[in-house]
Each structure stands twice: as structure tokens, then as C-alpha cells.
C-alpha atoms as a PDB file:
ATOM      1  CA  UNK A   1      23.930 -28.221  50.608  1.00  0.00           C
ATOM      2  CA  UNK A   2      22.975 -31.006  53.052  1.00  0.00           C
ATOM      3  CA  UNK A   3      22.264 -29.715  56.723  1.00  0.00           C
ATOM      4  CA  UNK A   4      23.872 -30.755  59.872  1.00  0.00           C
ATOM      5  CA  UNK A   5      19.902 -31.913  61.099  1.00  0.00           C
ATOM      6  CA  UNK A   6      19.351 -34.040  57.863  1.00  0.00           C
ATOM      7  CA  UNK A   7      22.678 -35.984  58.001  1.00  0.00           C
ATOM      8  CA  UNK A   8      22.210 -36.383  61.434  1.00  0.00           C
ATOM      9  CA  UNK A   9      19.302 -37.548  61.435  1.00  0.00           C
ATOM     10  CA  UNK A  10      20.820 -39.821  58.160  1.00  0.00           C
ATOM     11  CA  UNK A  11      23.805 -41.405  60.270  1.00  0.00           C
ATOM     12  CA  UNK A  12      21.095 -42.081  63.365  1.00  0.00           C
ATOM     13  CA  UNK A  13      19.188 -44.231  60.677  1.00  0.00           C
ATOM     14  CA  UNK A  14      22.008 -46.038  58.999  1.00  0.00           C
ATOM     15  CA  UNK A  15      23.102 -46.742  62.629  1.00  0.00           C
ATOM     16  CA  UNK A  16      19.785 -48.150  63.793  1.00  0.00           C
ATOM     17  CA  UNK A  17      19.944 -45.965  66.286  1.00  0.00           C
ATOM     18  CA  UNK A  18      16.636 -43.732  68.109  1.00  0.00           C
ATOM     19  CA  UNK A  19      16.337 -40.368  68.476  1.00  0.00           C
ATOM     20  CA  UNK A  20      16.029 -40.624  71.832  1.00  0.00           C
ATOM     21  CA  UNK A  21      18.787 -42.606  72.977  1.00  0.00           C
ATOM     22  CA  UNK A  22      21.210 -40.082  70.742  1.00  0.00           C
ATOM     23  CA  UNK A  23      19.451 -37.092  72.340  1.00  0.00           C
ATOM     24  CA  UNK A  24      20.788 -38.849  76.244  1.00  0.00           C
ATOM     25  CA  UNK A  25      23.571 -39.740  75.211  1.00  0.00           C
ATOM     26  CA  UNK A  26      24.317 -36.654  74.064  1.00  0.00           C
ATOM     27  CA  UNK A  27      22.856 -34.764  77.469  1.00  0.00           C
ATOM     28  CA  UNK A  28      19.868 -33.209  75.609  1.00  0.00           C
ATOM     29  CA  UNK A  29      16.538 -33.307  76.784  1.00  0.00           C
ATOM     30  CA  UNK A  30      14.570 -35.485  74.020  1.00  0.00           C
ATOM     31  CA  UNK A  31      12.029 -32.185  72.830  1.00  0.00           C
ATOM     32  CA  UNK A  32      15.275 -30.054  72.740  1.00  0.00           C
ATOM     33  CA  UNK A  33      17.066 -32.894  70.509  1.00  0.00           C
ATOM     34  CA  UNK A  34      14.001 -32.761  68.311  1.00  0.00           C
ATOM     35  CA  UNK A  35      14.004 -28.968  67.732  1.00  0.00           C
ATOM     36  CA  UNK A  36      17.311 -29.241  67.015  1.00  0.00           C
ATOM     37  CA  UNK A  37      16.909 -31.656  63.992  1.00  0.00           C
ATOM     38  CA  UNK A  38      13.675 -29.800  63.081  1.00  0.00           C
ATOM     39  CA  UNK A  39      15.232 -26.582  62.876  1.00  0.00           C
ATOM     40  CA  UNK A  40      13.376 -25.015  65.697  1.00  0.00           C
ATOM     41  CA  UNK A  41      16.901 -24.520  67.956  1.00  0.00           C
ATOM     42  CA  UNK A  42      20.097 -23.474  66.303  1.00  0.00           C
ATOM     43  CA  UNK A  43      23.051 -25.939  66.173  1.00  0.00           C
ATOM     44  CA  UNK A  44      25.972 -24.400  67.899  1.00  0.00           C
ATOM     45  CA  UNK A  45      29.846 -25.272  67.661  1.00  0.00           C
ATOM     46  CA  UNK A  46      29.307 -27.217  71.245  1.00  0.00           C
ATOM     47  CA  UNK A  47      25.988 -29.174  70.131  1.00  0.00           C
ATOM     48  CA  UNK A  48      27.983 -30.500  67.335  1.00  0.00           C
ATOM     49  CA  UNK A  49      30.660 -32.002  69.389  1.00  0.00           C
ATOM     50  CA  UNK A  50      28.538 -33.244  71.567  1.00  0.00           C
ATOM     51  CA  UNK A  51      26.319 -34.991  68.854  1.00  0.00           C
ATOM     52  CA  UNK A  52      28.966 -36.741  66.587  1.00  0.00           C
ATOM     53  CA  UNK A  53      30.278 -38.220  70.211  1.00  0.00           C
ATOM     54  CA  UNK A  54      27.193 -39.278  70.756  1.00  0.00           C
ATOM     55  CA  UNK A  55      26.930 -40.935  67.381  1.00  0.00           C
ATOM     56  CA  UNK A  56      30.746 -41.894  67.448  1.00  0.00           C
ATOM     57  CA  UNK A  57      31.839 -40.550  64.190  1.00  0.00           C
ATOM     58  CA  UNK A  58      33.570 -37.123  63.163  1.00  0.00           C
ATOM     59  CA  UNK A  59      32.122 -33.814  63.656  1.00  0.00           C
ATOM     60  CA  UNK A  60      32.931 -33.410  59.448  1.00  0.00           C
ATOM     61  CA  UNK A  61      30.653 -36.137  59.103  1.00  0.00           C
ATOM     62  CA  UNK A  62      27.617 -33.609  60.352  1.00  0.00           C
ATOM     63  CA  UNK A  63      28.327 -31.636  57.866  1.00  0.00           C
ATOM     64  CA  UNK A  64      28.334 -34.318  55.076  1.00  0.00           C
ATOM     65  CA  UNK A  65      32.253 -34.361  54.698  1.00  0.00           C
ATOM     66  CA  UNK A  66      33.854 -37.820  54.816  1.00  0.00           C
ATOM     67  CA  UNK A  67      37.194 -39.301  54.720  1.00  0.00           C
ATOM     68  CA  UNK A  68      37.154 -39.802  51.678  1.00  0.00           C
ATOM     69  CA  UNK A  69      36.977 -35.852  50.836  1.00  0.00           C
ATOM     70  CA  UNK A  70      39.189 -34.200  52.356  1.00  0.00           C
ATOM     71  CA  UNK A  71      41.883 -33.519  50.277  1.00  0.00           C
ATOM     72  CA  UNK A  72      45.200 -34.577  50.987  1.00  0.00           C
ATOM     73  CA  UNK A  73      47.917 -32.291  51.421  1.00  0.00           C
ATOM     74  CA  UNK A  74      50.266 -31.121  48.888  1.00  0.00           C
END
């Protein structure tokens, strides 16, 4: 299982996007930002809203589930 820091830190790459400018946009303190991709700060319910706004794309997408996935309902 992929975590929410690694595809993250995945979409802020295939974005060409920095760390930093996520992190503001976002309202984190840079160092904060960092610890939370690093695993040193837990990832809450709030931080993850906050980050896939940030990065413009669904919060499922943080936790590796795309469009594509979900299942459609029967």
C-alpha cells in the first residue's frame, strides 16, 4: 500500500510543482509540510483536504485511488 506522503509527494512531481509552494498554499509552514511527507507529523482528515486543494485534485487521489477505480454502482 502506497502512502498518502509518497503519492503526494508523486502528484507534486508530475505537476512540476515545489514543495514549498504546495506547503503555502496549503497554509503549512514549509518544515511542518516536510515532516508531514517524511513521516515525522501524522496526516490528519483536515491536512488531507487541505493538501489535495492545494494540489487541485481529489482527496482519493492521496490515497492512490483514481477515477478510474472506483467502482460504479450497481
Amino acid at each position: 500500500m502506497i502512502s498518502v506522503a509518497k503519492n503526494t509527494k508523486r502528484i507534486i512531481k508530475e505537476k512540476c510543482l515545489s514543495q514549498g509552494a504546495i506547503a503555502n498554499k496549503a497554509g503549512y509552514d514549509g518544515k511542518v509540510f516536510s515532516n508531514m511527507l517524511n513521516g515525522r507529523k501524522k496526516v490528519t482528515d483536515i491536512d488531507i483536504i487541505r493538501i489535495s486543494q492545494a494540489l487541485n485534485v481529489e482527496p482519493n487521489e492521496l490515497f492512490g485511488i483514481t477515477r478510474s477505480e472506483k467502482k460504479e454502482p450497481k
